[in-house]
N, C-alpha and C. Protein backbone atom coordinates (compact mmCIF):
# COMPACT_ATOMS: atom_id res chain seq x y z
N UNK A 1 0.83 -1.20 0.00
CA UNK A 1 0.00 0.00 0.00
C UNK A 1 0.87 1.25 0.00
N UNK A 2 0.13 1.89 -0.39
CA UNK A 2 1.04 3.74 -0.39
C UNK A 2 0.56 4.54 0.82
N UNK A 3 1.43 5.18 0.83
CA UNK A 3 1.09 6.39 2.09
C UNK A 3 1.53 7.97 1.49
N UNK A 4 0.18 8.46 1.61
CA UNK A 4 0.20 9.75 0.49
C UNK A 4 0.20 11.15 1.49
N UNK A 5 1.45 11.60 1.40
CA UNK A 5 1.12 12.93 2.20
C UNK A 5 0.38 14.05 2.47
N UNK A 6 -0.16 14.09 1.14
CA UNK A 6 -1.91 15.02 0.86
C UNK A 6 -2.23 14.00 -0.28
N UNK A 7 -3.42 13.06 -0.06
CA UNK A 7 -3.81 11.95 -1.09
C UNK A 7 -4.85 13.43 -2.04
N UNK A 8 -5.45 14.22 -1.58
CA UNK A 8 -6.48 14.77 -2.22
C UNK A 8 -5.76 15.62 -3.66
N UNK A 9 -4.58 16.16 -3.15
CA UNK A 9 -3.75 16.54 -4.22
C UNK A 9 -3.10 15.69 -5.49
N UNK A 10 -3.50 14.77 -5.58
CA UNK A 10 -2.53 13.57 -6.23
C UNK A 10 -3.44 13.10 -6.92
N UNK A 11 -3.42 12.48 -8.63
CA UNK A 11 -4.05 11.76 -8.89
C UNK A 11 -3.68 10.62 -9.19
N UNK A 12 -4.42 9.07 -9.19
CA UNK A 12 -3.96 7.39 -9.16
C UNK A 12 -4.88 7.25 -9.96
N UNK A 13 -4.70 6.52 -11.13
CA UNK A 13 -4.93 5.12 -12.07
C UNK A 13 -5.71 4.37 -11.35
N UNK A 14 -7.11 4.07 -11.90
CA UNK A 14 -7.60 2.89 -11.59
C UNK A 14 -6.54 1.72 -11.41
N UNK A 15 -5.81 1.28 -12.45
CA UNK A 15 -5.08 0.29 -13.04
C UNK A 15 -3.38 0.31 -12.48
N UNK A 16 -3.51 1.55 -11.53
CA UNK A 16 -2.04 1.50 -10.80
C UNK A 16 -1.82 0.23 -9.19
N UNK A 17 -0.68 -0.27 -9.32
CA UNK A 17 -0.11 -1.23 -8.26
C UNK A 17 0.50 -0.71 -7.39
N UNK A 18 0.57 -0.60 -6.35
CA UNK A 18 1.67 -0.17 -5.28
C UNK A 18 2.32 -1.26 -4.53
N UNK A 19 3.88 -1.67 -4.41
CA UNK A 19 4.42 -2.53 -3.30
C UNK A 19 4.04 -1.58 -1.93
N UNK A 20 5.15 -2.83 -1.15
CA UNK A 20 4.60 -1.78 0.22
C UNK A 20 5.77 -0.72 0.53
N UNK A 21 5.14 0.09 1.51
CA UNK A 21 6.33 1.28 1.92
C UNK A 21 6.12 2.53 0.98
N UNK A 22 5.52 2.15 0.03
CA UNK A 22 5.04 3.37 -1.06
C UNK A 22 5.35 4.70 -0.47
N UNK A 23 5.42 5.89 -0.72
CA UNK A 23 5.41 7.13 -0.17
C UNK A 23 5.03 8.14 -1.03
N UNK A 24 3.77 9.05 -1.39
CA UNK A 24 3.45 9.33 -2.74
C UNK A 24 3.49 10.80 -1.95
N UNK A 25 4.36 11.90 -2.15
CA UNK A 25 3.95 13.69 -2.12
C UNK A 25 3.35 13.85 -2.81
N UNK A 26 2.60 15.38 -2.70
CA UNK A 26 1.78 15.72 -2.95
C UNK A 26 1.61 16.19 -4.68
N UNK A 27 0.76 16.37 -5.34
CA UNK A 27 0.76 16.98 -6.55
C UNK A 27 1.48 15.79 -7.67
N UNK A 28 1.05 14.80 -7.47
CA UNK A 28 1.81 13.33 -8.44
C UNK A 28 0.87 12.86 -8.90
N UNK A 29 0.72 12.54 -10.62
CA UNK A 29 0.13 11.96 -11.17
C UNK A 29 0.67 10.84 -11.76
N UNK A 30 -0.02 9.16 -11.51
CA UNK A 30 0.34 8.70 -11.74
C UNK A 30 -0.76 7.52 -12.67
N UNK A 31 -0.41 7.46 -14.11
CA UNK A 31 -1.54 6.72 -14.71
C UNK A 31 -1.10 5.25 -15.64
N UNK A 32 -2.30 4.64 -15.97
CA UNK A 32 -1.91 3.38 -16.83
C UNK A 32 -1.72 2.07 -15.97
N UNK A 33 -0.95 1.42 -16.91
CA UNK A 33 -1.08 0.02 -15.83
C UNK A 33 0.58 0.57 -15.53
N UNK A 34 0.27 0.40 -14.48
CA UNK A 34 1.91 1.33 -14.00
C UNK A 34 1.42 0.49 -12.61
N UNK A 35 3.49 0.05 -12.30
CA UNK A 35 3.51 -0.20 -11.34
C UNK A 35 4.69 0.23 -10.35
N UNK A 36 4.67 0.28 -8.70
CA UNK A 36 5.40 1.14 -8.19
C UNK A 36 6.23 0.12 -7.08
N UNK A 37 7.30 -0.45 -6.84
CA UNK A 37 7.86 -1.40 -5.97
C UNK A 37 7.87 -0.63 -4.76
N UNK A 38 8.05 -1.79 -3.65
CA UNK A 38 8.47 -1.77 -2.20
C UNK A 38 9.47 -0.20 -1.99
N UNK A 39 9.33 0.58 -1.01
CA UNK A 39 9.75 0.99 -0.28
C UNK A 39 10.17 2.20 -1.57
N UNK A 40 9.78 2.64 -2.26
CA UNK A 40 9.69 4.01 -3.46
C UNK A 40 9.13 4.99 -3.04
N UNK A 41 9.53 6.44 -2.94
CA UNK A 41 9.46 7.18 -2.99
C UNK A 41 9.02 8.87 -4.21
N UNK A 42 8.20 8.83 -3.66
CA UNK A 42 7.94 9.07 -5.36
C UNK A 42 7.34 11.08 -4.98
N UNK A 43 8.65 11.90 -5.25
CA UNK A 43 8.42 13.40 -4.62
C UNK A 43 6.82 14.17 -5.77
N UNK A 44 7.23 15.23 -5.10
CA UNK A 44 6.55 16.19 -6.07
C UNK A 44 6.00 16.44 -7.25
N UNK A 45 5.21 16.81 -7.85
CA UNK A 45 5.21 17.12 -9.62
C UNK A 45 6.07 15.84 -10.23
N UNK A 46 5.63 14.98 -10.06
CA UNK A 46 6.20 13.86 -10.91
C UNK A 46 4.90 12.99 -11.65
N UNK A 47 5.43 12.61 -12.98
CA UNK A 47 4.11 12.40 -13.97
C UNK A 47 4.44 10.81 -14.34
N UNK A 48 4.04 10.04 -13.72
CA UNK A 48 4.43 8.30 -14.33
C UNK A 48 2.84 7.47 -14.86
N UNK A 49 3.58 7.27 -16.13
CA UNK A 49 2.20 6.53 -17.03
C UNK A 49 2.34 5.05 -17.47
N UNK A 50 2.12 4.44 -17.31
CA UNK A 50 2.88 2.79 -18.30
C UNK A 50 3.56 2.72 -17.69
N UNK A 51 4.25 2.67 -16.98
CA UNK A 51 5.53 2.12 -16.41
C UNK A 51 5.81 1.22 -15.43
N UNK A 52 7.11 0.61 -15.29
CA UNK A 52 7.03 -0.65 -14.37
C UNK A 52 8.28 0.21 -13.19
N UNK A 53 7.96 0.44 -12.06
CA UNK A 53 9.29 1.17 -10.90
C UNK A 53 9.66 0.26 -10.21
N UNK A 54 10.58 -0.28 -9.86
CA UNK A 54 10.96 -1.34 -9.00
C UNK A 54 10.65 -0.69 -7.49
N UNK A 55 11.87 -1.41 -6.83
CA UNK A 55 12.15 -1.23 -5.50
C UNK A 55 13.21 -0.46 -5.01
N UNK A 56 12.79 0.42 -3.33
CA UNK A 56 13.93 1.33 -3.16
C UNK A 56 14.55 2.34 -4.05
N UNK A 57 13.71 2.82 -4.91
CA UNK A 57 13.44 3.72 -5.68
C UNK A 57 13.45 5.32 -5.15
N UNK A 58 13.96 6.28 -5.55
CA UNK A 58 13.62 7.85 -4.82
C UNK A 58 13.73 8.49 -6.47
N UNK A 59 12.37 9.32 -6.60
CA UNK A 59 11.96 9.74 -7.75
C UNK A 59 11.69 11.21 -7.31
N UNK A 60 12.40 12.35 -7.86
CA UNK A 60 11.92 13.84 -7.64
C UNK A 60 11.45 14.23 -9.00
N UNK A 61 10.31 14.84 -8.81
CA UNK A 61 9.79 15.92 -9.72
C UNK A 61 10.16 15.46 -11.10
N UNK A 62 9.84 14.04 -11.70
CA UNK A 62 10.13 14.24 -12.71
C UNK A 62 8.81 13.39 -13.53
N UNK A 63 9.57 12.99 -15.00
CA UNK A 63 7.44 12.31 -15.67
C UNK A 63 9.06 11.27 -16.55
N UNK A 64 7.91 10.50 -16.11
CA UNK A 64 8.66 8.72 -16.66
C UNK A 64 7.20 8.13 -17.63
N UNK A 65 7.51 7.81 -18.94
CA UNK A 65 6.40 7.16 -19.69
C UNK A 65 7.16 6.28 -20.43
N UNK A 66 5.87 4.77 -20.49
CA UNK A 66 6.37 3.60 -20.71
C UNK A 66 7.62 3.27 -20.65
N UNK A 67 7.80 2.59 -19.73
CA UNK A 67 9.56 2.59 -19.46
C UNK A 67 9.55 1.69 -17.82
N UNK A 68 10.79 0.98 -18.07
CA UNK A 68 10.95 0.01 -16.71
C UNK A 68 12.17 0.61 -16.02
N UNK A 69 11.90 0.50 -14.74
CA UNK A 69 13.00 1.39 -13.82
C UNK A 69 13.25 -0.10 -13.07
N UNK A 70 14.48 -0.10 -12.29
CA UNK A 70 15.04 -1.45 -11.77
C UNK A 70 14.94 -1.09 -10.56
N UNK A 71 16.27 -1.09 -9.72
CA UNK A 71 16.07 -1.01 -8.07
C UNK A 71 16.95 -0.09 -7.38
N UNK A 72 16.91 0.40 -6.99
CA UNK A 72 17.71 1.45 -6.23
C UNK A 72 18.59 2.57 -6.71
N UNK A 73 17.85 3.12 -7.49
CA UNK A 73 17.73 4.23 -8.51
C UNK A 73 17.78 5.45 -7.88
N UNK A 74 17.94 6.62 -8.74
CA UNK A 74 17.64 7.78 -7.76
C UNK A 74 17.73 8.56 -9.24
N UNK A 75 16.06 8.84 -9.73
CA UNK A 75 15.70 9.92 -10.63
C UNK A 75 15.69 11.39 -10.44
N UNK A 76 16.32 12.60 -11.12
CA UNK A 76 15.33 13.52 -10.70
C UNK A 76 16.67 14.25 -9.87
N UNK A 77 16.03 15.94 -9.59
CA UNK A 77 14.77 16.48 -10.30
C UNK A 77 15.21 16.81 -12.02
N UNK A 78 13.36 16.66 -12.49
CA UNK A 78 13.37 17.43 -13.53
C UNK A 78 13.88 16.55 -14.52
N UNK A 79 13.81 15.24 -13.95
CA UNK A 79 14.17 14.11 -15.19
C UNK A 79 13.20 13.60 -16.32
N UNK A 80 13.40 13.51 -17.52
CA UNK A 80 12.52 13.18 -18.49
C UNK A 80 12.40 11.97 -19.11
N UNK A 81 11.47 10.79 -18.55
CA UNK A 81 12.37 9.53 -19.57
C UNK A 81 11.24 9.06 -20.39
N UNK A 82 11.41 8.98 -21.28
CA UNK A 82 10.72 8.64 -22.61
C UNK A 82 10.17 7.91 -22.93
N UNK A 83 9.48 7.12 -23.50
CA UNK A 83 8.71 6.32 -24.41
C UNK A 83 10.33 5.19 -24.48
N UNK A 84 10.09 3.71 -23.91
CA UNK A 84 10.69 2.58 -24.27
C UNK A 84 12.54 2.72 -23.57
N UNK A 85 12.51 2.99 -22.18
CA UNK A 85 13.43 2.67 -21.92
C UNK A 85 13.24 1.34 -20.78
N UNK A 86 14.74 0.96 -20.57
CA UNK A 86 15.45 0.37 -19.66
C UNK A 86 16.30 0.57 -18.62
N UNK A 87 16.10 1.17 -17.43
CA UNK A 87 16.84 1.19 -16.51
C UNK A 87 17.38 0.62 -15.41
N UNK A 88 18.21 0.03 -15.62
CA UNK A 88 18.55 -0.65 -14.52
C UNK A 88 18.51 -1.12 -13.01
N UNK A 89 19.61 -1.47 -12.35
CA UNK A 89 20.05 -0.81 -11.29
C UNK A 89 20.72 0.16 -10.59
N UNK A 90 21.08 0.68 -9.54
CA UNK A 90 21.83 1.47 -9.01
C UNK A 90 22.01 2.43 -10.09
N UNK A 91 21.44 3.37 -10.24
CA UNK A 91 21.62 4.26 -11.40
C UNK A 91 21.36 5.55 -10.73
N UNK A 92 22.47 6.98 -11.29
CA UNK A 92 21.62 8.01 -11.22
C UNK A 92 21.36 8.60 -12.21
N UNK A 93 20.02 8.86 -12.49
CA UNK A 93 19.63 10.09 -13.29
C UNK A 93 19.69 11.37 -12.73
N UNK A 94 20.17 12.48 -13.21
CA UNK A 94 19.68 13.88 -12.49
C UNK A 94 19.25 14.46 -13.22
N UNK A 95 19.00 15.83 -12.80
CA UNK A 95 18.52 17.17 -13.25
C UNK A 95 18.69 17.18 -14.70
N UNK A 96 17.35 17.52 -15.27
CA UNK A 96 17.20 17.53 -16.55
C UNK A 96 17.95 17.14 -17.28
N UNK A 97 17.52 15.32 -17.33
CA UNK A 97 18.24 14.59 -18.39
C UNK A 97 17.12 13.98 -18.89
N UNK A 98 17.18 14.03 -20.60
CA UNK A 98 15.93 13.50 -21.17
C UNK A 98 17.01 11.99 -21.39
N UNK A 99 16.07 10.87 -21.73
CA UNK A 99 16.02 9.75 -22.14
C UNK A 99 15.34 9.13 -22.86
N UNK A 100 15.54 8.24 -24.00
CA UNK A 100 14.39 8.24 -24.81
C UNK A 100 15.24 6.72 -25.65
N UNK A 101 13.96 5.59 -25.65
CA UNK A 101 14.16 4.42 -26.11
C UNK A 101 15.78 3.90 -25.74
N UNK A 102 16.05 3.88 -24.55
CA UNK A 102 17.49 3.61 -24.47
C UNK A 102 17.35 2.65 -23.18
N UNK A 103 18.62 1.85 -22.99
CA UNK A 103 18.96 1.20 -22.13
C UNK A 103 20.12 1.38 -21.31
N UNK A 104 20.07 1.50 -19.94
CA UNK A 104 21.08 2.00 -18.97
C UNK A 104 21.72 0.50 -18.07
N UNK A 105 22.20 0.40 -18.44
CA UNK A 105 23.12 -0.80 -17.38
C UNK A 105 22.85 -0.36 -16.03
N UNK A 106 23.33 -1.21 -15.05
CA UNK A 106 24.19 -1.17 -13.72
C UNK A 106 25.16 -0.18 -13.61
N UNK A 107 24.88 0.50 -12.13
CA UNK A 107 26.06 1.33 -11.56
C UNK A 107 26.01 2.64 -12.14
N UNK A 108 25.46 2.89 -13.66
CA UNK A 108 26.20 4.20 -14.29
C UNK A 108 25.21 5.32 -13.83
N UNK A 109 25.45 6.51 -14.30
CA UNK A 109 25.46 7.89 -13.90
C UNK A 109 25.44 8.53 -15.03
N UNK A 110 24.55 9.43 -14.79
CA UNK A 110 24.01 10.38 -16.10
C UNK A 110 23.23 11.88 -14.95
N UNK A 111 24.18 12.50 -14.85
CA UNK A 111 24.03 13.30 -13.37
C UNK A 111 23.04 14.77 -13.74
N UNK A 112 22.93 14.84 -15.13
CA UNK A 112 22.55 16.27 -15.48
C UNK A 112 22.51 16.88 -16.83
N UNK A 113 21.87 17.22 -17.41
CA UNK A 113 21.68 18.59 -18.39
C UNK A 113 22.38 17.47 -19.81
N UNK A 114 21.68 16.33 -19.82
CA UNK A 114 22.50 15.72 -21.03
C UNK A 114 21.28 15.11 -22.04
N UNK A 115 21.44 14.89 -23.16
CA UNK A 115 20.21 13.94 -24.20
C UNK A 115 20.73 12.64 -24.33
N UNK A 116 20.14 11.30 -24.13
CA UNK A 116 20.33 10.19 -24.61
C UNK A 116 19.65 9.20 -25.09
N UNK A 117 19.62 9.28 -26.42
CA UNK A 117 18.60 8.87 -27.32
C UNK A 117 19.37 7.64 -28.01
N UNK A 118 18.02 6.69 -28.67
CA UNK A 118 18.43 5.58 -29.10
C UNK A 118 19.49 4.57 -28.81
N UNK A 119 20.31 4.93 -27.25
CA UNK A 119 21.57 3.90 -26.92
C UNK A 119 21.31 3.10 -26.34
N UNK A 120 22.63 2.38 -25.99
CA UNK A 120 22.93 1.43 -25.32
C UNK A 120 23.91 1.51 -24.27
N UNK A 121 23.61 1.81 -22.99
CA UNK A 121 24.87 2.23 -22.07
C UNK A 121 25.06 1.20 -20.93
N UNK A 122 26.49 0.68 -21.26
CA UNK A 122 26.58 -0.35 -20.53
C UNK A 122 26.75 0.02 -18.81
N UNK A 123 27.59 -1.22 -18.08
CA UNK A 123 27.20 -0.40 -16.46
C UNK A 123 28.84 0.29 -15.97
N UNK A 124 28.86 0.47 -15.37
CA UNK A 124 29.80 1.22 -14.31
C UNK A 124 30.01 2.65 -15.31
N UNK A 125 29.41 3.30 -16.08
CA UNK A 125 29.45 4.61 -17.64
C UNK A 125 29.10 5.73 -16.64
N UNK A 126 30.11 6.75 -17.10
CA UNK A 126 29.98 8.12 -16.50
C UNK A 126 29.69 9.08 -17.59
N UNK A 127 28.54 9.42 -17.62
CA UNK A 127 27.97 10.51 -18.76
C UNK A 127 28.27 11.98 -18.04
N UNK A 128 28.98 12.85 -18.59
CA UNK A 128 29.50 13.94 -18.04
C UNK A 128 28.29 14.92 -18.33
N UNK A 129 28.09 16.41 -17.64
CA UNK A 129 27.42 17.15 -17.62
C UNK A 129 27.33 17.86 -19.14
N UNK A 130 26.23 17.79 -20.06
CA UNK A 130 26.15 17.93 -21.30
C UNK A 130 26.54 17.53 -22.15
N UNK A 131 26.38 15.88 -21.95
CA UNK A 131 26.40 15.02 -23.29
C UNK A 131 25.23 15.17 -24.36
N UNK A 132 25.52 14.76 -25.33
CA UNK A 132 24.56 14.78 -26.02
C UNK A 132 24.80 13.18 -26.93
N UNK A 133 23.77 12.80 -27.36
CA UNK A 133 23.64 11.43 -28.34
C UNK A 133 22.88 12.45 -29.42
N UNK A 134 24.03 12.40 -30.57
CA UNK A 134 22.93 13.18 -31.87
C UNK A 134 22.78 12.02 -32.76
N UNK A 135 21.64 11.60 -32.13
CA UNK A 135 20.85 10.26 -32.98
C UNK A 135 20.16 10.82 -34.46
N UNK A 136 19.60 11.89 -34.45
CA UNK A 136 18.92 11.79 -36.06
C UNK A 136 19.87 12.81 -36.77
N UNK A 137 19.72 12.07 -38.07
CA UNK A 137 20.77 12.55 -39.10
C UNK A 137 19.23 13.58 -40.34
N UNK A 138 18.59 13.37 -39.98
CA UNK A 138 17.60 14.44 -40.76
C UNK A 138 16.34 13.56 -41.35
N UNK A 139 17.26 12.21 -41.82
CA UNK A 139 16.11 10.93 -42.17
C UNK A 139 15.90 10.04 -41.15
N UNK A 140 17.12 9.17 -40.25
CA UNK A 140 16.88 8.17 -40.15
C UNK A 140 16.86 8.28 -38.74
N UNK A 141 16.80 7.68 -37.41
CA UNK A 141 17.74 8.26 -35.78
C UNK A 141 18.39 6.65 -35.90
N UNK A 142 19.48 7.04 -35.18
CA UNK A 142 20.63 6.07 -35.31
C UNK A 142 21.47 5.93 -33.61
N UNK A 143 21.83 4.62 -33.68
CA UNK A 143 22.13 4.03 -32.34
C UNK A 143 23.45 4.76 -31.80
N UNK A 144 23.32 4.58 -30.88
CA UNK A 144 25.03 5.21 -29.59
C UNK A 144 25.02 3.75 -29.03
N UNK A 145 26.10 3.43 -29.08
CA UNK A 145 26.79 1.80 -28.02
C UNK A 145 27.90 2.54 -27.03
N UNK A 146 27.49 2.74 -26.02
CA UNK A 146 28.55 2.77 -25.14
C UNK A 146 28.70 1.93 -24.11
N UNK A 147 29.61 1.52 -24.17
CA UNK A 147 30.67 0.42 -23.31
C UNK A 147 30.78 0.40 -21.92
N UNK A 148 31.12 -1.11 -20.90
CA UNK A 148 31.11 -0.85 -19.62
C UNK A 148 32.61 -0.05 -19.56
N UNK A 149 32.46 1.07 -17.98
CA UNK A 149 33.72 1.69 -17.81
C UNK A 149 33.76 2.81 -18.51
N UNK A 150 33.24 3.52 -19.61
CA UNK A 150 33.43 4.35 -20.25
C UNK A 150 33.02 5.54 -19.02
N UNK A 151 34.52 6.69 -20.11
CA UNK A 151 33.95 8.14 -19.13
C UNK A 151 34.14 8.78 -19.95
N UNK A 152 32.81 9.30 -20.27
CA UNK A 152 32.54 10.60 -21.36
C UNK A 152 32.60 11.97 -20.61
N UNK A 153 33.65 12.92 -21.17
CA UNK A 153 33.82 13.74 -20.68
C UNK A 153 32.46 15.23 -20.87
N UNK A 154 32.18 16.15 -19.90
CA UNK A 154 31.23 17.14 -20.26
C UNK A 154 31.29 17.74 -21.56
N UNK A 155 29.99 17.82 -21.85
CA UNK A 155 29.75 18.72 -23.11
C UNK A 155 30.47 18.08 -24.50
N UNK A 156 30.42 16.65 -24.45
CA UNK A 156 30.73 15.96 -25.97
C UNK A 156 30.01 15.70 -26.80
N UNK A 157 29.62 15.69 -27.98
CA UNK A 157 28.76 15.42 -28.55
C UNK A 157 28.60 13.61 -29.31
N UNK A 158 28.49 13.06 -29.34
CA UNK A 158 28.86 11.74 -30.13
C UNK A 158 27.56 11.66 -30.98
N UNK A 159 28.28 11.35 -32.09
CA UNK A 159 27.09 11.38 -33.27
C UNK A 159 26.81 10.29 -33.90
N UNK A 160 25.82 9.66 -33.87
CA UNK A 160 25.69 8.51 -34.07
C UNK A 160 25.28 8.22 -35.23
N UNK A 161 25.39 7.04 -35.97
CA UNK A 161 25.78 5.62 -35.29
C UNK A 161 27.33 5.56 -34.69
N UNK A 162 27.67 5.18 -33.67
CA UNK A 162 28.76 5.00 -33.16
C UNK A 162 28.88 4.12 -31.71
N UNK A 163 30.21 3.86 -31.87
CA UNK A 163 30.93 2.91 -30.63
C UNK A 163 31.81 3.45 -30.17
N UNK A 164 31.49 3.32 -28.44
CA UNK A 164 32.78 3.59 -27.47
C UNK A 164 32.72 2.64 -26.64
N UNK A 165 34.11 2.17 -26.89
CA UNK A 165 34.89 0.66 -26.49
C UNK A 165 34.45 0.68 -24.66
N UNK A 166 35.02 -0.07 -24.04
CA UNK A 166 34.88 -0.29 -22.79
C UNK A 166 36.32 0.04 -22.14
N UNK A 167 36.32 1.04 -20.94
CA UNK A 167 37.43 1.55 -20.18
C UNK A 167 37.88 2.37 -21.17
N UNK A 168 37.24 3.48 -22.24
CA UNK A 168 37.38 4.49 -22.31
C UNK A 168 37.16 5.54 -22.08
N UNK A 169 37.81 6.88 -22.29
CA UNK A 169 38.02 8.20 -22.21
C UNK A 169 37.69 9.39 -23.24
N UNK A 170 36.88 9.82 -22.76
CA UNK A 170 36.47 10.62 -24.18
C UNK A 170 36.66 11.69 -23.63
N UNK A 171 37.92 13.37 -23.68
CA UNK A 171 38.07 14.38 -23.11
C UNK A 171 36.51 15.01 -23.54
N UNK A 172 36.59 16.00 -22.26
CA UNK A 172 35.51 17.12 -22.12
C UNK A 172 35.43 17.76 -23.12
N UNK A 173 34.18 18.06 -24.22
CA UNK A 173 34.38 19.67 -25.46
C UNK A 173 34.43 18.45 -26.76
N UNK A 174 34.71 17.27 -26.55
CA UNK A 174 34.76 16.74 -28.10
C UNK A 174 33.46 16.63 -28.88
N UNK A 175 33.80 16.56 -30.15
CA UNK A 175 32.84 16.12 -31.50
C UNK A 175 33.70 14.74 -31.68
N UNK A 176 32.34 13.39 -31.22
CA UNK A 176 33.13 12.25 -31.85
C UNK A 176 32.45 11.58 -32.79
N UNK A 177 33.15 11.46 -34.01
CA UNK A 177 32.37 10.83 -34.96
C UNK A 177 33.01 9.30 -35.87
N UNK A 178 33.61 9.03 -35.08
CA UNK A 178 34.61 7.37 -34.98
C UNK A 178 33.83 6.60 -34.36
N UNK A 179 34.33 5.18 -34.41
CA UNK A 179 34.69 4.47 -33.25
C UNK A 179 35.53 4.73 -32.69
N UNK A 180 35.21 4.30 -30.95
CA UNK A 180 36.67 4.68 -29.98
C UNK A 180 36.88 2.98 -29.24
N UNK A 181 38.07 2.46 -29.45
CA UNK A 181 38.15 1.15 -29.14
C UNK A 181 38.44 1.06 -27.82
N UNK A 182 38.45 -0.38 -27.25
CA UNK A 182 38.61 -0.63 -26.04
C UNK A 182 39.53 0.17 -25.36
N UNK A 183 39.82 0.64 -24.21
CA UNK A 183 40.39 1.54 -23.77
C UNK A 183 41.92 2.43 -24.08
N UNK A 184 40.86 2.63 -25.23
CA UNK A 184 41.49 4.04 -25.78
C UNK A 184 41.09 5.72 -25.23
N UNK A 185 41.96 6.43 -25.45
CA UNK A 185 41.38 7.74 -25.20
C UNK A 185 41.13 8.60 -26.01
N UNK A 186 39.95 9.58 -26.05
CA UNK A 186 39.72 9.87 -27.59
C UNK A 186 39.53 11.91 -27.03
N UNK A 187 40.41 12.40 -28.10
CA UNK A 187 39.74 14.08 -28.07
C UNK A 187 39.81 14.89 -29.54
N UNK A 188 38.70 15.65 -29.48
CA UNK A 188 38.38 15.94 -30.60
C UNK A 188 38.25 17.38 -30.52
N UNK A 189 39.15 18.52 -30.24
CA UNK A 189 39.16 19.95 -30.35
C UNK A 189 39.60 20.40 -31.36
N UNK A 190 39.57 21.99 -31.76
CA UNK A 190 40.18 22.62 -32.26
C UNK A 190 41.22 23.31 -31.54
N UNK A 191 42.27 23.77 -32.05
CA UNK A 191 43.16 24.26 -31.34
C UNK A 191 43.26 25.80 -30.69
N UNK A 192 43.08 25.81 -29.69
CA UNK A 192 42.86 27.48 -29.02
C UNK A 192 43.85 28.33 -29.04
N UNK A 193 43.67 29.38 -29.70
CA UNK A 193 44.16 30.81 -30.00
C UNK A 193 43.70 31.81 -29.26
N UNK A 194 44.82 32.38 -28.27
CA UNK A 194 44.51 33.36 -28.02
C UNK A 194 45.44 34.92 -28.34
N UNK A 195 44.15 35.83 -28.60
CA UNK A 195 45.30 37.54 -29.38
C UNK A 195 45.06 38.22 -28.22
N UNK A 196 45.69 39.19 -28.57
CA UNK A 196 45.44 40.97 -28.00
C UNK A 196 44.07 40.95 -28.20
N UNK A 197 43.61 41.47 -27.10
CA UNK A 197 42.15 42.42 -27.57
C UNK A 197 42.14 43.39 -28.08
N UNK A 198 41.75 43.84 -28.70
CA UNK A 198 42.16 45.14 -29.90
C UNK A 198 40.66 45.33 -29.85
N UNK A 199 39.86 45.42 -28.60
CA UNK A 199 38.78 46.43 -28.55
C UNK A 199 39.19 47.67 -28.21
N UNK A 200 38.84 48.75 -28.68
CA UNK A 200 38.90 50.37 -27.76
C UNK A 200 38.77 50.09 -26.51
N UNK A 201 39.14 51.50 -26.19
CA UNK A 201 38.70 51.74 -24.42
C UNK A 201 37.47 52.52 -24.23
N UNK A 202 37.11 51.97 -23.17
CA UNK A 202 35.24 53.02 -23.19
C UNK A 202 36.20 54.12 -22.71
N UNK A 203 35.06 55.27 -23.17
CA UNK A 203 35.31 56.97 -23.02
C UNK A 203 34.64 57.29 -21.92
């Protein structure tokens, strides 16, 4: 059963399950045949439809549709997950990270402000703050494989279709549009120039 901190604020699914220990705050909608495991937590403004939540779960403020969450997770806030994922175990999602038709291994981390579309992310993967998966090419959307061990550095872009090997390194700022093999390290900048400023002086 659930235990709802203001039940009158909240709306439930005919067709919703609760394990026990449930904990539902206030202002949560939750619809479909959706189900919620043992001892989950489920905060604020959070929108879950279709979905399967395991156990030992802590969910902030975020909207999960059709999509299976595993066990001892920690979504949110402001997390977005999409239509046809897989999430594991021990995982974090944070702060505004969309997800969409993808699968998350064990252990990994996706902490913030990143897109990950159409992949495959194996477990112990560190997704740095503003990754991006640029899955559609204009016609088709196309897969990301990333590898157990991988650490993608902030703000990379990987453009898919592509592979990153397992126990790699991808520096912070890259465009990768290779494969990156088993623990290799991969960076993809331009080279920084810096001049004189040759602005005027304010009058």
């Amino acid at each position: 059963m659930a235990k709802f901190i203001n039940k009158k604020s909240s709306f439930i699914g005919k067709l919703v399950k609760f394990g026990k220990n449930v904990t539902i705050y206030p202002n949560v909608v939750i619809e479909g045949t959706t189900y919620i495991g043992d001892n989950t937590t489920i905060y604020n403004g959070s929108y879950i439809i279709d979905s399967i939540i395991g156990s030992n779960n802590t969910i902030y403020s975020s909207h999960i549709f059709k999509s299976k969450i595993g066990n001892d997770n920690i979504i949110g806030p402001y997390a977005h997950i999409r239509e046809n994922n897989i999430i594991n175990n021990n995982i974090k999602i944070g702060s505004f990270v969309e997800i969409k038709k993808s699968i998350v291994l064990d252990n990994s981390k996706i902490p913030h402000l990143s897109y990950i579309g159409d992949a495959e992310i194996g477990s112990n993967v560190n997704i740095g703050c503003g990754v991006i998966t640029a899955n559609y090419d204009g016609v088709n959307k196309n897969k990301t494989i990333i590898k157990d061990n991988a650490f993608i550095g902030c703000n990379t872009n990987l453009v898919a279709p592509i592979e990153i090997g397992k126990n790699t390194f991808i520096a912070a700022g890259s465009t990768i549009t290779k494969k990156v093999k088993d623990n290799e390290f991969a960076i993809s900048r331009t080279e920084q120039i810096n001049k004189k400023n040759k602005k005027g002086k304010s009058k």
